[in-house]
PDB file of N, CA and C in Angstrom:
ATOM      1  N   UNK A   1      60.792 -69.273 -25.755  1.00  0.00           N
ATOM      2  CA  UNK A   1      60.776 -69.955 -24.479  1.00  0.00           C
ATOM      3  C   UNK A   1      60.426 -68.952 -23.396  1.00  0.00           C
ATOM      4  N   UNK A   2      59.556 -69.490 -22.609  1.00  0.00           N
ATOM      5  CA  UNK A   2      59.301 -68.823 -21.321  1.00  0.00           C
ATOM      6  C   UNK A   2      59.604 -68.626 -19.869  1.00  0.00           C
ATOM      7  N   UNK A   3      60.289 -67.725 -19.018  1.00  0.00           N
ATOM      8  CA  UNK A   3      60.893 -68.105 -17.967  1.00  0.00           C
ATOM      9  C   UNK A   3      59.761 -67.156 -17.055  1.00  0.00           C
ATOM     10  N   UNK A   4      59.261 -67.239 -15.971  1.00  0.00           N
ATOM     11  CA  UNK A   4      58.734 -66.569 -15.129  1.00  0.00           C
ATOM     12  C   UNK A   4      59.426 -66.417 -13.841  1.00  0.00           C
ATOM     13  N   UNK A   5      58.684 -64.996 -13.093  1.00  0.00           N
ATOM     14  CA  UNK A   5      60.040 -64.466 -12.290  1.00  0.00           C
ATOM     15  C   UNK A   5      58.976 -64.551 -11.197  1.00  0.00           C
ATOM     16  N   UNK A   6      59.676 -65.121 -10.478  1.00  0.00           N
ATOM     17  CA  UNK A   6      58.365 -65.052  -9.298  1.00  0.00           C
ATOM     18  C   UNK A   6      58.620 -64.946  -7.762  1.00  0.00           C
ATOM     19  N   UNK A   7      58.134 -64.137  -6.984  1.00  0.00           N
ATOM     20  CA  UNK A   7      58.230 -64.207  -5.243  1.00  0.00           C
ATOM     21  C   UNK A   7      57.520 -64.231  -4.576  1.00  0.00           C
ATOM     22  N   UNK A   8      57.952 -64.647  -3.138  1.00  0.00           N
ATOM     23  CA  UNK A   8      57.334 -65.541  -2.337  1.00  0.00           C
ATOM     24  C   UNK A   8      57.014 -64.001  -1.722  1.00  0.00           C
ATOM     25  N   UNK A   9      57.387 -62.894  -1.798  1.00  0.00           N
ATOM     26  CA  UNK A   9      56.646 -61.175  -1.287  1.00  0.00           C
ATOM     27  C   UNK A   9      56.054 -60.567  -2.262  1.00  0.00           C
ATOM     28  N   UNK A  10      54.709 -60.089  -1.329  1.00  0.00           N
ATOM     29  CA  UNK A  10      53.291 -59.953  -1.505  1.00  0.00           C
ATOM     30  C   UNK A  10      53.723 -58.236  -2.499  1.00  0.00           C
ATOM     31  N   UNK A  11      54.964 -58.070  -1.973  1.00  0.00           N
ATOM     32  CA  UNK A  11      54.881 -56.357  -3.231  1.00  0.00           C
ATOM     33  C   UNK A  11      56.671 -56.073  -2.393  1.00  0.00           C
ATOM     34  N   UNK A  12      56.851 -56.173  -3.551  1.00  0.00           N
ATOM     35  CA  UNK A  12      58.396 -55.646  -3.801  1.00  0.00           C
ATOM     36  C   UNK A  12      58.097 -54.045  -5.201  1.00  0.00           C
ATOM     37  N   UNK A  13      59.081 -53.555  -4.927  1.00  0.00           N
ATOM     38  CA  UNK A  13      59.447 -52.244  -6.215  1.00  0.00           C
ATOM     39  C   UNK A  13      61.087 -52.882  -7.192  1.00  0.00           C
ATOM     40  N   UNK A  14      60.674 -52.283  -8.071  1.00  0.00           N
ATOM     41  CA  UNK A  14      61.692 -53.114  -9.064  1.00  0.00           C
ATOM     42  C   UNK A  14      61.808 -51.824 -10.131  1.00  0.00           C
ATOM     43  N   UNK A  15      63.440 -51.638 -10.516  1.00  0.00           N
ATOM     44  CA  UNK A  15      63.266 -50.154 -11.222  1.00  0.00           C
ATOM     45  C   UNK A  15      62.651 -50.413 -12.834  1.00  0.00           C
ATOM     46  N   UNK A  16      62.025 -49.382 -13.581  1.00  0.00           N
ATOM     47  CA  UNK A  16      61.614 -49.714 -14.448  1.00  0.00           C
ATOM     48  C   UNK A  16      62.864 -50.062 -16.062  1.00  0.00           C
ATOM     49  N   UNK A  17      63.630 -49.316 -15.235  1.00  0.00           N
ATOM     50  CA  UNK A  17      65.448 -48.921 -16.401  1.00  0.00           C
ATOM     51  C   UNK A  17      65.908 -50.428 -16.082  1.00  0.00           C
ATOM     52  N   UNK A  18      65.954 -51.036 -15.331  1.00  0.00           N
ATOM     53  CA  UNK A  18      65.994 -52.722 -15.019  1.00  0.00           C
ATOM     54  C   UNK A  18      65.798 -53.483 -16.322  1.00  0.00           C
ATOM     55  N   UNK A  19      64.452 -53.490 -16.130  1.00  0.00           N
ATOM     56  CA  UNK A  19      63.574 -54.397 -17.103  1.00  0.00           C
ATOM     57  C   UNK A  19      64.339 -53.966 -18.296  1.00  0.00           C
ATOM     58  N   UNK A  20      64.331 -52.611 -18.999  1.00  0.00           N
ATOM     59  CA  UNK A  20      64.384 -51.923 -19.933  1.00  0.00           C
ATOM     60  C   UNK A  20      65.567 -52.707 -20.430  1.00  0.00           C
ATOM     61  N   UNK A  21      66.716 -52.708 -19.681  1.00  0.00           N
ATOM     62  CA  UNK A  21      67.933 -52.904 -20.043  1.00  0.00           C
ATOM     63  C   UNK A  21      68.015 -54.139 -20.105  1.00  0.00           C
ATOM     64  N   UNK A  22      67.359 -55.025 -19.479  1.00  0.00           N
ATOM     65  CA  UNK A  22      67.836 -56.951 -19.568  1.00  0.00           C
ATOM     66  C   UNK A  22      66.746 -57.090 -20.997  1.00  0.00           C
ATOM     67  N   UNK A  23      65.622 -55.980 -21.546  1.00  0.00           N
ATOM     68  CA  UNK A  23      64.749 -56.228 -22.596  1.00  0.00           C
ATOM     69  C   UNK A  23      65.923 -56.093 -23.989  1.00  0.00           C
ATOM     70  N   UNK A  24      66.723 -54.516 -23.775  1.00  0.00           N
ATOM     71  CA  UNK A  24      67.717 -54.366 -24.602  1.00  0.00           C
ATOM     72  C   UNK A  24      69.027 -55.109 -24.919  1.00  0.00           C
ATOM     73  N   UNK A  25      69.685 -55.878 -23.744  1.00  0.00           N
ATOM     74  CA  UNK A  25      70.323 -56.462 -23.906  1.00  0.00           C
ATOM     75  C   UNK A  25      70.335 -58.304 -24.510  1.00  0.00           C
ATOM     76  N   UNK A  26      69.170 -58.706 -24.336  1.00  0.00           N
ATOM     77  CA  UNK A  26      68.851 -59.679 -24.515  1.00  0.00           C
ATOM     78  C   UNK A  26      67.717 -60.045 -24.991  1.00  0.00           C
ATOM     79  N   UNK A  27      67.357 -60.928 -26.088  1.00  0.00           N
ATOM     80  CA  UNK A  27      66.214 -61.276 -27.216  1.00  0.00           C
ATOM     81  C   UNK A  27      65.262 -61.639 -26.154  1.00  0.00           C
ATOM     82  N   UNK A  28      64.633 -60.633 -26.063  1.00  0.00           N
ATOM     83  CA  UNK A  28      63.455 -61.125 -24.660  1.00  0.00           C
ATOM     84  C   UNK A  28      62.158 -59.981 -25.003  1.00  0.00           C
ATOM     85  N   UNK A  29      61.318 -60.506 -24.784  1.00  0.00           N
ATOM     86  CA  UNK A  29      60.218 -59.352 -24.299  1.00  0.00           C
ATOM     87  C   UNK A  29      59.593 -59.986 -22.923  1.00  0.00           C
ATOM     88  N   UNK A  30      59.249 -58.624 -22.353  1.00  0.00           N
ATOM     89  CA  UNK A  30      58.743 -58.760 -20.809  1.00  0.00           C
ATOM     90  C   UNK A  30      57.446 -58.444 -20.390  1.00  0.00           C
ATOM     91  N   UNK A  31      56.807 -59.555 -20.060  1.00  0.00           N
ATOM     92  CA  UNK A  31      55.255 -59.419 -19.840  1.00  0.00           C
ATOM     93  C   UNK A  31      54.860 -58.792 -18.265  1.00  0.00           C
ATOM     94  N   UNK A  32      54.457 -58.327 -18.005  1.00  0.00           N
ATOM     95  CA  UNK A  32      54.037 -58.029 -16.448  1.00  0.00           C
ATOM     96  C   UNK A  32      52.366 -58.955 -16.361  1.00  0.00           C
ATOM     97  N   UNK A  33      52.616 -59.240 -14.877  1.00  0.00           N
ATOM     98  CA  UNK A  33      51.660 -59.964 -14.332  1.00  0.00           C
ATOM     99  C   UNK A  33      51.219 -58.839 -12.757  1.00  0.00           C
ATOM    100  N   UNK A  34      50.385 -58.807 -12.358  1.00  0.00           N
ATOM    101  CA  UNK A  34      49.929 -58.291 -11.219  1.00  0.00           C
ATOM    102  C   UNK A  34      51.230 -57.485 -10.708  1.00  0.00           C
ATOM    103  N   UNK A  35      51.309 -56.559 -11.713  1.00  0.00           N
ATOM    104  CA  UNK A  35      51.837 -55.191 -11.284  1.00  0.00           C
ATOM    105  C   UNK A  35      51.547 -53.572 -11.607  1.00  0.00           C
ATOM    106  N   UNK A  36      52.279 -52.669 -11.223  1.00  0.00           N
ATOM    107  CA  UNK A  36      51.378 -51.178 -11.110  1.00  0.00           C
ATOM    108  C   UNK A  36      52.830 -50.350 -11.310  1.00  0.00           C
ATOM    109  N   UNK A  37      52.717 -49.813 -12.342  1.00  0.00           N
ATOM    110  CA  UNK A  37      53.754 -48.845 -12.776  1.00  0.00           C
ATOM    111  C   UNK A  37      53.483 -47.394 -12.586  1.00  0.00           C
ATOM    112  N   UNK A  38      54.431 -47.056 -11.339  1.00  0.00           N
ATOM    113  CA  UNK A  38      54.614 -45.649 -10.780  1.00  0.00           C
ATOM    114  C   UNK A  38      55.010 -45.008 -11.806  1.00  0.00           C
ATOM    115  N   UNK A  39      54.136 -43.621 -12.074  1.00  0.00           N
ATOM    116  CA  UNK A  39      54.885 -42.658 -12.997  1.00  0.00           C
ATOM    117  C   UNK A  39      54.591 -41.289 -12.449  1.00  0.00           C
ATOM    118  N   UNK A  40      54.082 -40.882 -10.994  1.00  0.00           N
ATOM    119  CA  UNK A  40      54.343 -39.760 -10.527  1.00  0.00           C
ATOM    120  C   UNK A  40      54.626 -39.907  -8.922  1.00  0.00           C
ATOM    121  N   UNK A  41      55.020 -39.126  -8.197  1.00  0.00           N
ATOM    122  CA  UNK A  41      54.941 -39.435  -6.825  1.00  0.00           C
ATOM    123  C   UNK A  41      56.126 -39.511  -6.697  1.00  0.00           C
ATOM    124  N   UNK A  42      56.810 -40.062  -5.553  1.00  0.00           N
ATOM    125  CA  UNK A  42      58.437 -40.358  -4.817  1.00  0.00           C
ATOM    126  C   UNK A  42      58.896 -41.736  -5.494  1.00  0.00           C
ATOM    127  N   UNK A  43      57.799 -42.247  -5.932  1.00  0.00           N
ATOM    128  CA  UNK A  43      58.267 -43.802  -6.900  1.00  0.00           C
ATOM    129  C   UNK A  43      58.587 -43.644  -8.462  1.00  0.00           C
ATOM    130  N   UNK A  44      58.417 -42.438  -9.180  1.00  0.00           N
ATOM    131  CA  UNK A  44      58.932 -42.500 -10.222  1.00  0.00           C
ATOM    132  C   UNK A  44      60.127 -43.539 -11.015  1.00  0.00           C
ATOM    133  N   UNK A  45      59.002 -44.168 -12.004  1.00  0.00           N
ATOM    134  CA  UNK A  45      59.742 -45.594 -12.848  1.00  0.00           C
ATOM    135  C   UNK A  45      60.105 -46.557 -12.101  1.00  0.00           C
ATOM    136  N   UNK A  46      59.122 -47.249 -10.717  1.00  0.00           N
ATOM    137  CA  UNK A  46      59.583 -47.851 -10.222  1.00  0.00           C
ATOM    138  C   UNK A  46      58.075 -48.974 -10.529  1.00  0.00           C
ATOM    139  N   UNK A  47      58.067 -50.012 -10.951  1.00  0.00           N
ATOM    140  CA  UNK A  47      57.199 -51.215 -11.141  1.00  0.00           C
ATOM    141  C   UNK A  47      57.141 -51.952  -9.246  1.00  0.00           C
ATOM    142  N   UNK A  48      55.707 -51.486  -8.881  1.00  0.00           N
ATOM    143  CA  UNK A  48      55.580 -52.468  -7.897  1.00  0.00           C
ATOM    144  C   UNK A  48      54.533 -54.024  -7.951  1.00  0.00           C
ATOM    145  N   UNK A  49      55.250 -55.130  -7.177  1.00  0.00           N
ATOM    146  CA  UNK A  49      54.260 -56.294  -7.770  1.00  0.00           C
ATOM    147  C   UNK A  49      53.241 -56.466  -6.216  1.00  0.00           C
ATOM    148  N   UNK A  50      52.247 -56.973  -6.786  1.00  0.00           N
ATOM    149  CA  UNK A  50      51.257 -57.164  -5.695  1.00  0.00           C
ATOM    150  C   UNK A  50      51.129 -58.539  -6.312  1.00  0.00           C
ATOM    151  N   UNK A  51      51.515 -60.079  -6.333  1.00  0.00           N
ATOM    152  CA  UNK A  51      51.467 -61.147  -6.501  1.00  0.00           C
ATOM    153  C   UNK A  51      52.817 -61.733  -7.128  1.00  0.00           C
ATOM    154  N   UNK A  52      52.466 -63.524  -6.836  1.00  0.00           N
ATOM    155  CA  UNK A  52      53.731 -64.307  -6.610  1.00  0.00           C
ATOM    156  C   UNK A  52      54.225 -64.224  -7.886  1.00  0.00           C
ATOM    157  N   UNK A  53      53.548 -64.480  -8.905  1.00  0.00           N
ATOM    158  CA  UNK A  53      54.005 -64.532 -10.370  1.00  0.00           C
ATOM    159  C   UNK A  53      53.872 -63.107 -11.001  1.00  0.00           C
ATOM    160  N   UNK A  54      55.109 -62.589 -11.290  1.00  0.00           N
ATOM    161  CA  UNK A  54      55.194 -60.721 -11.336  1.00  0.00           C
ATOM    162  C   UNK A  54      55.755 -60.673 -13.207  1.00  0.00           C
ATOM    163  N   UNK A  55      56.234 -61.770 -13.601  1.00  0.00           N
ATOM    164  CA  UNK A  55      57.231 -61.273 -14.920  1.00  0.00           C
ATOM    165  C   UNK A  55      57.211 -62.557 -15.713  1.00  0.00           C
ATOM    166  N   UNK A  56      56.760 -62.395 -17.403  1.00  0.00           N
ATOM    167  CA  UNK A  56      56.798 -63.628 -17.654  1.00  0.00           C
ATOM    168  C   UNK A  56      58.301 -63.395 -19.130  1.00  0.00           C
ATOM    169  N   UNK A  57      59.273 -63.793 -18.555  1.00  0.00           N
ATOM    170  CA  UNK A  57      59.834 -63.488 -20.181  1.00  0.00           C
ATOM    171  C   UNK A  57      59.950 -64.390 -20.769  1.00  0.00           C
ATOM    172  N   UNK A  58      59.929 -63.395 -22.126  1.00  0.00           N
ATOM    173  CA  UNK A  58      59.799 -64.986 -23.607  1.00  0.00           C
ATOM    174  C   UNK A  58      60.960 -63.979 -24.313  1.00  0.00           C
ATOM    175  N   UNK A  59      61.554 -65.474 -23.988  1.00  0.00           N
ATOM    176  CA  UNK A  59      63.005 -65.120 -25.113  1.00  0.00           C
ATOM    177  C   UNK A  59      62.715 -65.638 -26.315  1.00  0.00           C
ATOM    178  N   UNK A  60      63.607 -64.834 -27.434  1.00  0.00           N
ATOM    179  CA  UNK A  60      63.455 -65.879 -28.462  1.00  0.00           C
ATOM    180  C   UNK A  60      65.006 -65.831 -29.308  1.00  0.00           C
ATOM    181  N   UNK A  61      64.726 -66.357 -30.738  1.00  0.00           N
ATOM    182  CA  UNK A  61      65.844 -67.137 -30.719  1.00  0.00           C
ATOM    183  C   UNK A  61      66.112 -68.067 -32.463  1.00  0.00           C
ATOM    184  N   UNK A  62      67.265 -68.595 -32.742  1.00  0.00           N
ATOM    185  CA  UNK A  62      66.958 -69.357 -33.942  1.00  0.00           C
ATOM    186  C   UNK A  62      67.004 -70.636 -33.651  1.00  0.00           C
ATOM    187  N   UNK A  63      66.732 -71.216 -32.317  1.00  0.00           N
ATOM    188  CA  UNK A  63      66.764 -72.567 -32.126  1.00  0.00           C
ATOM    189  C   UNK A  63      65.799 -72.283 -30.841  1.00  0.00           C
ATOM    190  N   UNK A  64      65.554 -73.405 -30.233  1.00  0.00           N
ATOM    191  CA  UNK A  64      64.636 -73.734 -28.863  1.00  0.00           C
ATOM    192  C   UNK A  64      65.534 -73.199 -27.695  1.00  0.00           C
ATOM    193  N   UNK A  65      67.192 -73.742 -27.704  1.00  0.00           N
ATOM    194  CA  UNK A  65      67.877 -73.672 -26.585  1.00  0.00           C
ATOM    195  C   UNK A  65      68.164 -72.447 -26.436  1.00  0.00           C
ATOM    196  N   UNK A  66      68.764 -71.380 -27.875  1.00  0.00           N
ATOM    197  CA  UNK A  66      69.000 -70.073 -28.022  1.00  0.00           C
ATOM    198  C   UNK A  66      68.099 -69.015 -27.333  1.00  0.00           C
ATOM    199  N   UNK A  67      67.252 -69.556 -27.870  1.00  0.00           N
ATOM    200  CA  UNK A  67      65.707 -68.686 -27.214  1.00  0.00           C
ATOM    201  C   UNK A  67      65.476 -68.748 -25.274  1.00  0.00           C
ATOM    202  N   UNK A  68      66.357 -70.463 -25.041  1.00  0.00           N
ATOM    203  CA  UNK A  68      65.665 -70.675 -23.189  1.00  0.00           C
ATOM    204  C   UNK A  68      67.301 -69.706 -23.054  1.00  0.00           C
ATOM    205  N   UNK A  69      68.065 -69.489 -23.188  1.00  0.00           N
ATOM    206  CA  UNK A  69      69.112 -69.214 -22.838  1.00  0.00           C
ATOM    207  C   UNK A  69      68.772 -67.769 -23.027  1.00  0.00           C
ATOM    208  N   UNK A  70      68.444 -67.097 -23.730  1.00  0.00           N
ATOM    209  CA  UNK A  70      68.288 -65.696 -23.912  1.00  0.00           C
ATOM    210  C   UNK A  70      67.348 -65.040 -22.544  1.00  0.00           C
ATOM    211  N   UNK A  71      66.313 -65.904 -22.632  1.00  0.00           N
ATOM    212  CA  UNK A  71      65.404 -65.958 -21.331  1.00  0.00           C
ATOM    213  C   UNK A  71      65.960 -65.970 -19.807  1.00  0.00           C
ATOM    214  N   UNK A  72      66.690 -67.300 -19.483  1.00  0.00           N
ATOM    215  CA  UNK A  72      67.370 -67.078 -18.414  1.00  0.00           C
ATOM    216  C   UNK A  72      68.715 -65.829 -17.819  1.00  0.00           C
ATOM    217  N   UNK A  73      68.867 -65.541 -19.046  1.00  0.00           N
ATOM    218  CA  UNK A  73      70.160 -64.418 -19.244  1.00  0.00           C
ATOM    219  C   UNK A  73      69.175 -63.546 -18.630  1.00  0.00           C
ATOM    220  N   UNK A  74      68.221 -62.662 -18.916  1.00  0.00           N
ATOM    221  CA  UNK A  74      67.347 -61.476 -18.658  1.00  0.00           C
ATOM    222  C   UNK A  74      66.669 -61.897 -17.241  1.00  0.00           C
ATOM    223  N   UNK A  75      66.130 -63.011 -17.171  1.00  0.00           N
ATOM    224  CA  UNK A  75      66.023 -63.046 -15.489  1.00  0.00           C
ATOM    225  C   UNK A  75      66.936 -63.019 -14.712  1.00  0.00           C
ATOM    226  N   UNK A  76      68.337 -63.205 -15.046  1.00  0.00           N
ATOM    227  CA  UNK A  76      69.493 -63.555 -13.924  1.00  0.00           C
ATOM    228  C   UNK A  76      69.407 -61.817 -13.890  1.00  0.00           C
ATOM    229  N   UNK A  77      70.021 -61.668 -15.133  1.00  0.00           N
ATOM    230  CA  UNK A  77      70.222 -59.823 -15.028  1.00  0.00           C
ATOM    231  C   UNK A  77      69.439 -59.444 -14.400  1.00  0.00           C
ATOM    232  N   UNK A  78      68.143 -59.193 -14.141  1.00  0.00           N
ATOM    233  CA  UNK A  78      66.963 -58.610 -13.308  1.00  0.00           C
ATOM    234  C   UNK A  78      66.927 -58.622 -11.909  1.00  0.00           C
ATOM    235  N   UNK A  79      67.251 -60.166 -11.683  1.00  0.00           N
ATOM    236  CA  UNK A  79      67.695 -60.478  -9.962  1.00  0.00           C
ATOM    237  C   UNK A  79      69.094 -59.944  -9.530  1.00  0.00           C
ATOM    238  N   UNK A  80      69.828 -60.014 -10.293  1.00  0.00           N
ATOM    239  CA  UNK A  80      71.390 -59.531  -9.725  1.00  0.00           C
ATOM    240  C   UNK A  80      70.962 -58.161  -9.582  1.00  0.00           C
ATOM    241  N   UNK A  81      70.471 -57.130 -10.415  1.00  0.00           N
ATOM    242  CA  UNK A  81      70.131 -55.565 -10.620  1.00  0.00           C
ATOM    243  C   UNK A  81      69.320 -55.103  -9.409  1.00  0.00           C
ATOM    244  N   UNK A  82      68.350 -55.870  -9.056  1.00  0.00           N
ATOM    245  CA  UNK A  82      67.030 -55.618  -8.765  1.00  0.00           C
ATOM    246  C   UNK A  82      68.025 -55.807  -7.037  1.00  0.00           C
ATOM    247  N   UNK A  83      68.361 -56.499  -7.112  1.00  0.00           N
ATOM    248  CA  UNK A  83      69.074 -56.777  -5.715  1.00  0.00           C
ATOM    249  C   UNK A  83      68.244 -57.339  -4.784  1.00  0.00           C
ATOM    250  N   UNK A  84      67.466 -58.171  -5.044  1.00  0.00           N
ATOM    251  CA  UNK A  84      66.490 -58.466  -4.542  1.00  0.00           C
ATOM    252  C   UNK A  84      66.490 -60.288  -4.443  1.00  0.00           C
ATOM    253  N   UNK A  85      67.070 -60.703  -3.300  1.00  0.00           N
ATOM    254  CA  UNK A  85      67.389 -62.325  -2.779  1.00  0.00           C
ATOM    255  C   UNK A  85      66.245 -63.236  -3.505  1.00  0.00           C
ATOM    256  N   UNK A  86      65.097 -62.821  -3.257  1.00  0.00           N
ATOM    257  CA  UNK A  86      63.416 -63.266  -3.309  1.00  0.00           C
ATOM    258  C   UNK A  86      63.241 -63.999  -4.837  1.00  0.00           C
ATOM    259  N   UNK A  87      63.696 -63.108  -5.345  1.00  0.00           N
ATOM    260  CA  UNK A  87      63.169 -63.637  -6.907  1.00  0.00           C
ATOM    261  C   UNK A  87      63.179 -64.976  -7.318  1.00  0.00           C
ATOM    262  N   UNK A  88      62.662 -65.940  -7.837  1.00  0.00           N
ATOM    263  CA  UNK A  88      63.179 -67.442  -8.045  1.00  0.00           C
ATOM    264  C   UNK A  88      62.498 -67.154  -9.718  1.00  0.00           C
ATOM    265  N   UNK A  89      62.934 -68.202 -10.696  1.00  0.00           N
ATOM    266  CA  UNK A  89      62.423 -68.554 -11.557  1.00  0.00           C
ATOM    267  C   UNK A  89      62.037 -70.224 -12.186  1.00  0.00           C
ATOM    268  N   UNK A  90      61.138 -69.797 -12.852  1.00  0.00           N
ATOM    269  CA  UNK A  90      59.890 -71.237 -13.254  1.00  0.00           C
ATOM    270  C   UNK A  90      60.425 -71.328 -14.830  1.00  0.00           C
ATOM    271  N   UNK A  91      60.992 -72.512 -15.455  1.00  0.00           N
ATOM    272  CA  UNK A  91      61.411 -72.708 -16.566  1.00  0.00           C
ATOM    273  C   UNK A  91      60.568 -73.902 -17.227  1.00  0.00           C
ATOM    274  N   UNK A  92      59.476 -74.142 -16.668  1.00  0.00           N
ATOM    275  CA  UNK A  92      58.905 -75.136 -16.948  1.00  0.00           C
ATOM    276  C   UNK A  92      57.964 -75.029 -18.149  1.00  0.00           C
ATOM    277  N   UNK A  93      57.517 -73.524 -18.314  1.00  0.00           N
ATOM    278  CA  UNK A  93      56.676 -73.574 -19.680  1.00  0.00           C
ATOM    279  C   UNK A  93      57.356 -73.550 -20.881  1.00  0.00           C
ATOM    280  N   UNK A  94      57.444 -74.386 -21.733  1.00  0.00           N
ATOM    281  CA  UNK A  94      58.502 -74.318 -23.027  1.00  0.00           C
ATOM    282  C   UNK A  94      59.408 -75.331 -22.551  1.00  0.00           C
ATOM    283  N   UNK A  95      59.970 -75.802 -21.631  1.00  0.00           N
ATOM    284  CA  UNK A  95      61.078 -76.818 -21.563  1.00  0.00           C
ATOM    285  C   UNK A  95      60.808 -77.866 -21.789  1.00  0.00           C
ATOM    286  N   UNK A  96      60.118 -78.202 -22.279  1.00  0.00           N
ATOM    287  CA  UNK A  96      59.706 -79.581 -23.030  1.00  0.00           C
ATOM    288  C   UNK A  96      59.665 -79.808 -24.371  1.00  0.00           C
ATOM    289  N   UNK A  97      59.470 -78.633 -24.672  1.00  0.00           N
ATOM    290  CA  UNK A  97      59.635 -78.448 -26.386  1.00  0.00           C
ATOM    291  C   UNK A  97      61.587 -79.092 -26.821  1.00  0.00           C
ATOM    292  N   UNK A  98      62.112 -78.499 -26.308  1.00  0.00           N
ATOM    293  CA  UNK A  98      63.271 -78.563 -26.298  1.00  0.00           C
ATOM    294  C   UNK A  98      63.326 -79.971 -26.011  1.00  0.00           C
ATOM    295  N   UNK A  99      63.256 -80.952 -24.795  1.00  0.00           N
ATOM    296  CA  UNK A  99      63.546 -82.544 -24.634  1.00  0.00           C
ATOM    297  C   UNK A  99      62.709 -83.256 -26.238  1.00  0.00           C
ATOM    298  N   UNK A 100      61.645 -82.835 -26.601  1.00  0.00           N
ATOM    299  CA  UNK A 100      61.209 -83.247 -27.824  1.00  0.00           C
ATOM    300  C   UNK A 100      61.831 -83.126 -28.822  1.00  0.00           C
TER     301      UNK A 100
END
């Protein structure tokens, strides 16, 4: 299942140990969308997004719901971490599989 992380600001920074840890803690892998990963400079490991749709995660899982639940777990973690109000998420790709 797929949850996307998305904001209404044109470039936020987001730490890269973030991601890392809601990837480790939870059956997820994390796609980046229109972003640029600092690895020298004063931004070291810091992911900045330049567009609305920045993160697509796909949880997975041994059922449909296991998998949307694993998903939403790693976006909540990301927004609470990230500290960042902005973030909203889109649960709409894959949530239909599940009503079927």
């Amino acid at each position: 299942m797929n949850t996307s992380i998305t904001s209404k600001k044109t470039s936020l920074k987001i730490s890269n140990k973030i991601l890392l840890t809601a990837s480790k803690n939870n059956k997820v892998k994390i796609f980046h969308n229109q972003t640029e990963v600092n690895t020298g400079g004063g931004d070291i490991d810091n992911i900045t997004t330049n567009g609305e749709r920045i993160f697509n995660v796909l949880g997975y899982g041994s059922t449909l719901q296991e998998a949307q639940i694993q998903s939403i777990l790693a976006c909540e973690y990301i927004k609470q971490h990230a500290n960042i109000d902005d973030l909203s998420f889109k649960t709409d790709i894959g949530s239909q599989a599940i009503e079927w």
